[in-house]
N, C-alpha and C. Protein backbone atom coordinates (compact mmCIF):
# COMPACT_ATOMS: atom_id res chain seq x y z
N UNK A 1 -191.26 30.74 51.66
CA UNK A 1 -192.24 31.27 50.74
C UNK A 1 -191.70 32.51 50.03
N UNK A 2 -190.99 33.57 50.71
CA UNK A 2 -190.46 34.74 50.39
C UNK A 2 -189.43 33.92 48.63
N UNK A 3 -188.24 32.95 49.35
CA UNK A 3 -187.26 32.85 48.57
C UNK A 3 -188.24 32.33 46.86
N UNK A 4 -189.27 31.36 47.28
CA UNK A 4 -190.09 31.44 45.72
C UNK A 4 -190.60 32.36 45.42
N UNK A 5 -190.81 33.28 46.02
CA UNK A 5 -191.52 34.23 45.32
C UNK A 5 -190.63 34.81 44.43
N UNK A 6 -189.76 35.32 45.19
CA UNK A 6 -188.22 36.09 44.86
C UNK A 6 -187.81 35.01 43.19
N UNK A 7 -188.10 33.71 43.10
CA UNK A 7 -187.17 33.19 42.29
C UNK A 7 -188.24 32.87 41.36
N UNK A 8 -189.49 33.11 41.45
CA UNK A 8 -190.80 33.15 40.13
C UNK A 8 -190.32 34.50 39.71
N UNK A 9 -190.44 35.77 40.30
CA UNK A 9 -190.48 36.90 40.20
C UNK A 9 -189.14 37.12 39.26
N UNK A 10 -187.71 36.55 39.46
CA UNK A 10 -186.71 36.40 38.81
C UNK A 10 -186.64 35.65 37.33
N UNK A 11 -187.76 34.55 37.21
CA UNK A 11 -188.09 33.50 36.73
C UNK A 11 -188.81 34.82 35.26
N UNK A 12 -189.69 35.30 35.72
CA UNK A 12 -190.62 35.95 34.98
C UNK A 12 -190.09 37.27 34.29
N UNK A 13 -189.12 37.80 35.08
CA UNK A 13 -188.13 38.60 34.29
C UNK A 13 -187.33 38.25 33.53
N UNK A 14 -186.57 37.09 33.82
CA UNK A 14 -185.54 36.96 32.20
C UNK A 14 -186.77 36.36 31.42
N UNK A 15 -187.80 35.69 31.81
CA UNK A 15 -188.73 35.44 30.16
C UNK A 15 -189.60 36.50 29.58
N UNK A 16 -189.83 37.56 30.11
CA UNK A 16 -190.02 39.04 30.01
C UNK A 16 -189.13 39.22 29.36
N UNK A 17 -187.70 39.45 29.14
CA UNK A 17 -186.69 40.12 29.01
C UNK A 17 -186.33 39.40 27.57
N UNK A 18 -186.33 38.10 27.66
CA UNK A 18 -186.16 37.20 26.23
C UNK A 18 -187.26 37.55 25.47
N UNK A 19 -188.57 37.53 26.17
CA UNK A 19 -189.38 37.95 24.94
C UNK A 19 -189.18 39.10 24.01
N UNK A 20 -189.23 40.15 24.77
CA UNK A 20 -188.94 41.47 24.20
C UNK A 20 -188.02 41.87 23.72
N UNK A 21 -186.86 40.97 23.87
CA UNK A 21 -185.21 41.99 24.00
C UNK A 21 -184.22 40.92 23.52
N UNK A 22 -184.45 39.96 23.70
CA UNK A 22 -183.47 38.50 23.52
C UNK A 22 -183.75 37.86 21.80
N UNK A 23 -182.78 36.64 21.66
CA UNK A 23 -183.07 36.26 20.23
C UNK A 23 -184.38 35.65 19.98
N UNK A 24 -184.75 36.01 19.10
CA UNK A 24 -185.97 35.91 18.38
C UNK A 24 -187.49 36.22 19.38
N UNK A 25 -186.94 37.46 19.22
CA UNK A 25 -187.84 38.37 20.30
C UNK A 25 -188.64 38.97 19.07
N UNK A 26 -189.98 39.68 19.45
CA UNK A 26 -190.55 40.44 19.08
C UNK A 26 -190.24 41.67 18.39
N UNK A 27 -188.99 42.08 19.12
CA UNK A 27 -188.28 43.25 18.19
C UNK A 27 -187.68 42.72 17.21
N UNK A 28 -187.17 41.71 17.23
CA UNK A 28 -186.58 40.93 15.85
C UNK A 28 -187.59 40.85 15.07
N UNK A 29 -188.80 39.98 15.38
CA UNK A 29 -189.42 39.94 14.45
C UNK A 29 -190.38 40.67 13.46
N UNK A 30 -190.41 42.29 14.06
CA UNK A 30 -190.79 43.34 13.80
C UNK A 30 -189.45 43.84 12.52
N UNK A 31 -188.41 43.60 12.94
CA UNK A 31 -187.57 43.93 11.86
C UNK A 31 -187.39 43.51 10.51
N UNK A 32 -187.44 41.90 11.10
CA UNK A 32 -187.82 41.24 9.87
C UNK A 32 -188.73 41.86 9.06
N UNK A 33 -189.74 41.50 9.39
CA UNK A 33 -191.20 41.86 9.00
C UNK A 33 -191.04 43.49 7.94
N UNK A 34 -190.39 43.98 8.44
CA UNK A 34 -190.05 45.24 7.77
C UNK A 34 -188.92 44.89 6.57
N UNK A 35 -187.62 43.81 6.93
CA UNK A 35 -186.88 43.81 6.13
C UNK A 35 -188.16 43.25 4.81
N UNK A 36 -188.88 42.19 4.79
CA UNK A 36 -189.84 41.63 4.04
C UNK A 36 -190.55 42.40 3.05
N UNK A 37 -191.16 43.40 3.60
CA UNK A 37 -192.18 44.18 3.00
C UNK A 37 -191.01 44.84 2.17
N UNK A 38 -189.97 45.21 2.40
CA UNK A 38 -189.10 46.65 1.89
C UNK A 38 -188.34 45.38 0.28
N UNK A 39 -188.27 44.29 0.83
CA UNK A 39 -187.68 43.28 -0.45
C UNK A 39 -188.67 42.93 -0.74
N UNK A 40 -190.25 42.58 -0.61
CA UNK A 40 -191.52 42.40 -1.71
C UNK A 40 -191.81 43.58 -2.48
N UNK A 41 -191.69 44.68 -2.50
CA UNK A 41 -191.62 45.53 -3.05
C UNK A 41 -190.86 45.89 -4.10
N UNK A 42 -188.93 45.60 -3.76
CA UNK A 42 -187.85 45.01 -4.38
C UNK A 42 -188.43 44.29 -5.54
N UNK A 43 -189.02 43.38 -5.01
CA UNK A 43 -189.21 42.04 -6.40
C UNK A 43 -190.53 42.61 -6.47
N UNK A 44 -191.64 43.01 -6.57
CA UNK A 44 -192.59 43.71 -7.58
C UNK A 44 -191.62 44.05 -9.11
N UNK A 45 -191.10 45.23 -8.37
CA UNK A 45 -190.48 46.43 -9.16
C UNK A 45 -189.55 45.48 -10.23
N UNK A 46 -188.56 43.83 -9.73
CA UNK A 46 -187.80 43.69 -10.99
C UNK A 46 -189.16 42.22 -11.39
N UNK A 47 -189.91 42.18 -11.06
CA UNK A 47 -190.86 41.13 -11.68
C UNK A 47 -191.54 41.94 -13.19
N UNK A 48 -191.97 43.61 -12.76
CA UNK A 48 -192.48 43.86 -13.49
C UNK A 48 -191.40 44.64 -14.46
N UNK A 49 -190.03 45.13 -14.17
CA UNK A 49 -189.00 45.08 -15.10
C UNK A 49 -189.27 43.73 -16.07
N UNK A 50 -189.12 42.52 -15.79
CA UNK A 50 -188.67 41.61 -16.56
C UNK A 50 -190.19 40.79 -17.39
N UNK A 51 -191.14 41.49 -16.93
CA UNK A 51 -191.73 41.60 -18.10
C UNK A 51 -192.14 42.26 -19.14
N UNK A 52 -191.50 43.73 -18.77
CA UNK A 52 -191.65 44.33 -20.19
C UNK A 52 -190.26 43.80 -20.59
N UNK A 53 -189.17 43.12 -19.92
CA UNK A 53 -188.24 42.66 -21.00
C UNK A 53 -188.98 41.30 -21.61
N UNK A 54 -189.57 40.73 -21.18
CA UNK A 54 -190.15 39.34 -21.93
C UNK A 54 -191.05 39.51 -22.94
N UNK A 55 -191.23 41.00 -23.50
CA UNK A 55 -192.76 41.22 -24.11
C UNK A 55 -191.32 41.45 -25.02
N UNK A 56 -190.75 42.41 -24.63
CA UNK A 56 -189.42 42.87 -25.85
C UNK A 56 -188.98 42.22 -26.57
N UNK A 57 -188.14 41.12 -25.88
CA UNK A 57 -187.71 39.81 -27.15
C UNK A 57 -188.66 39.24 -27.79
N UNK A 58 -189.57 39.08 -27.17
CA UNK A 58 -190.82 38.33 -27.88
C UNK A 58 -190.84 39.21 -29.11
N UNK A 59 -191.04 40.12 -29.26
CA UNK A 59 -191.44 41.12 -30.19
C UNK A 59 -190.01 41.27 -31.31
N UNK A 60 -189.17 40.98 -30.46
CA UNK A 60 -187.76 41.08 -31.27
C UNK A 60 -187.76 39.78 -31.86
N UNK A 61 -188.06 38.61 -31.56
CA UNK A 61 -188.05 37.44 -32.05
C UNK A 61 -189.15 37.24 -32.70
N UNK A 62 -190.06 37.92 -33.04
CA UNK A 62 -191.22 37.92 -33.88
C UNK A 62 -191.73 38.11 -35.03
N UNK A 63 -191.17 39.87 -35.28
CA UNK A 63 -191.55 40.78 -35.55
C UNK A 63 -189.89 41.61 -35.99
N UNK A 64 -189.97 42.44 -37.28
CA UNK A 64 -189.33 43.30 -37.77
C UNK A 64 -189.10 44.79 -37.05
N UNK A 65 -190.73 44.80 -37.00
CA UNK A 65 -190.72 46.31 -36.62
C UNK A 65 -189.87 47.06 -35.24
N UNK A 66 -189.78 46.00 -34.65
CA UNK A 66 -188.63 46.80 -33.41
C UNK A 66 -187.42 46.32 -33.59
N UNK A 67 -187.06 45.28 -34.56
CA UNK A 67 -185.77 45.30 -34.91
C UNK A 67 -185.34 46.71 -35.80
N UNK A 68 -186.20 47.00 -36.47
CA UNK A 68 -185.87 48.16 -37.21
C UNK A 68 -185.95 49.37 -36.28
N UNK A 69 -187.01 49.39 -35.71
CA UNK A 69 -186.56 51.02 -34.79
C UNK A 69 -185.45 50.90 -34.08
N UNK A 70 -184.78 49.17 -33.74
CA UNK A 70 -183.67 49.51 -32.77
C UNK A 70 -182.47 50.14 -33.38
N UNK A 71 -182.63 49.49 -35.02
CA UNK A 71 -181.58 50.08 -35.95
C UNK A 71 -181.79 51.57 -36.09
N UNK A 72 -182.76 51.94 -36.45
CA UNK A 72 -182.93 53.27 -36.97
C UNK A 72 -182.22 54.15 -35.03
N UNK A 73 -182.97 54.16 -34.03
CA UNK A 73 -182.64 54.78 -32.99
C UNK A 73 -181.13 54.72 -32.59
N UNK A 74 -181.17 53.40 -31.97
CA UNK A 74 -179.58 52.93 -31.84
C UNK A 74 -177.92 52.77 -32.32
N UNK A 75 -178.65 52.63 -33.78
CA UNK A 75 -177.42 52.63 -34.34
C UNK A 75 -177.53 53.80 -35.30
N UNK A 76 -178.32 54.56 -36.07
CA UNK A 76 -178.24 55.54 -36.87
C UNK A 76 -179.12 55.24 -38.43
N UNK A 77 -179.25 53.76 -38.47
CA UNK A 77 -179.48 53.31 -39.73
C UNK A 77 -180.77 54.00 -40.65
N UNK A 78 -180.72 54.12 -41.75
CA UNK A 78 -181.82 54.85 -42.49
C UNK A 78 -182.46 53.27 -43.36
N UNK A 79 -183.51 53.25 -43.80
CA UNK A 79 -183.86 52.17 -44.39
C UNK A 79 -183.97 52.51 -46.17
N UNK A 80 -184.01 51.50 -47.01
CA UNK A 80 -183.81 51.63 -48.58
C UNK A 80 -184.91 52.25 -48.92
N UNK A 81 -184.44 53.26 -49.74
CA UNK A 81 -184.99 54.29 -50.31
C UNK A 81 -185.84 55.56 -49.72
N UNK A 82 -184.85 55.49 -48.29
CA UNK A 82 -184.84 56.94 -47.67
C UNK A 82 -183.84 57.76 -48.28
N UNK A 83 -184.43 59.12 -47.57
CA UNK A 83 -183.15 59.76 -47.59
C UNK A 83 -182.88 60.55 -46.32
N UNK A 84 -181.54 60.89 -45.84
CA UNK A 84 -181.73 61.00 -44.56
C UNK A 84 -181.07 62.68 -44.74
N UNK A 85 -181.95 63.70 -43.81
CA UNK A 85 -181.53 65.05 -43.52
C UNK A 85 -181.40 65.24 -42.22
N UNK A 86 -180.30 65.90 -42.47
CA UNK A 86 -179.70 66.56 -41.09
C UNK A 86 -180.09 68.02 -40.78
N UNK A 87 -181.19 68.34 -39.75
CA UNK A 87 -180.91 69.87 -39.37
C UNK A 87 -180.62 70.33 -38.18
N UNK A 88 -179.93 71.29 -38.88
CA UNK A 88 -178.88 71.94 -37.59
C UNK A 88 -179.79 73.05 -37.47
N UNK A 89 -180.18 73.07 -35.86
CA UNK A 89 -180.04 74.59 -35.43
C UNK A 89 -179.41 75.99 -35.87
């Protein structure tokens, strides 16, 4: 009777020990769980990047008006029948 006890009691520690501590234990899956949340967050942040890029082309493929500010900002361009001043400090 002693030696089963001894070998449940042994029995119940390594599945104790796997649960908690072994592969695909509870601490694993706590990590996970963390890796998850920390990369849904990740993809929020480029979901909502890539739709203000999808509103952009749209607008670039649409529409003049931000083709022209990209010229005027980006490249320097003045439009016909401006005139362009420079002041210096």
């Amino acid at each position: 009777m002693r030696i089963l006890c001894a070998c449940l009691a042994c029995f119940l520690l390594l599945i104790q020990f796997r649960l908690w501590l072994g592969e695909g234990s509870i601490r694993t899956l706590n990590l996970v769980n963390e890796e998850l949340a920390v990369q849904q967050d990740f993809n929020e942040k480029l979901k909502e990047r890539n739709r203000f890029l999808e509103v952009e082309v749209v607008d670039l493929k649409t529409g003049t008006e931000a083709i022209e500010e990209k010229a005027r900002f980006e490249l320097g361009m003045i439009g016909e029948g401006e005139t362009f001043y420079l002041m210096v400090d």
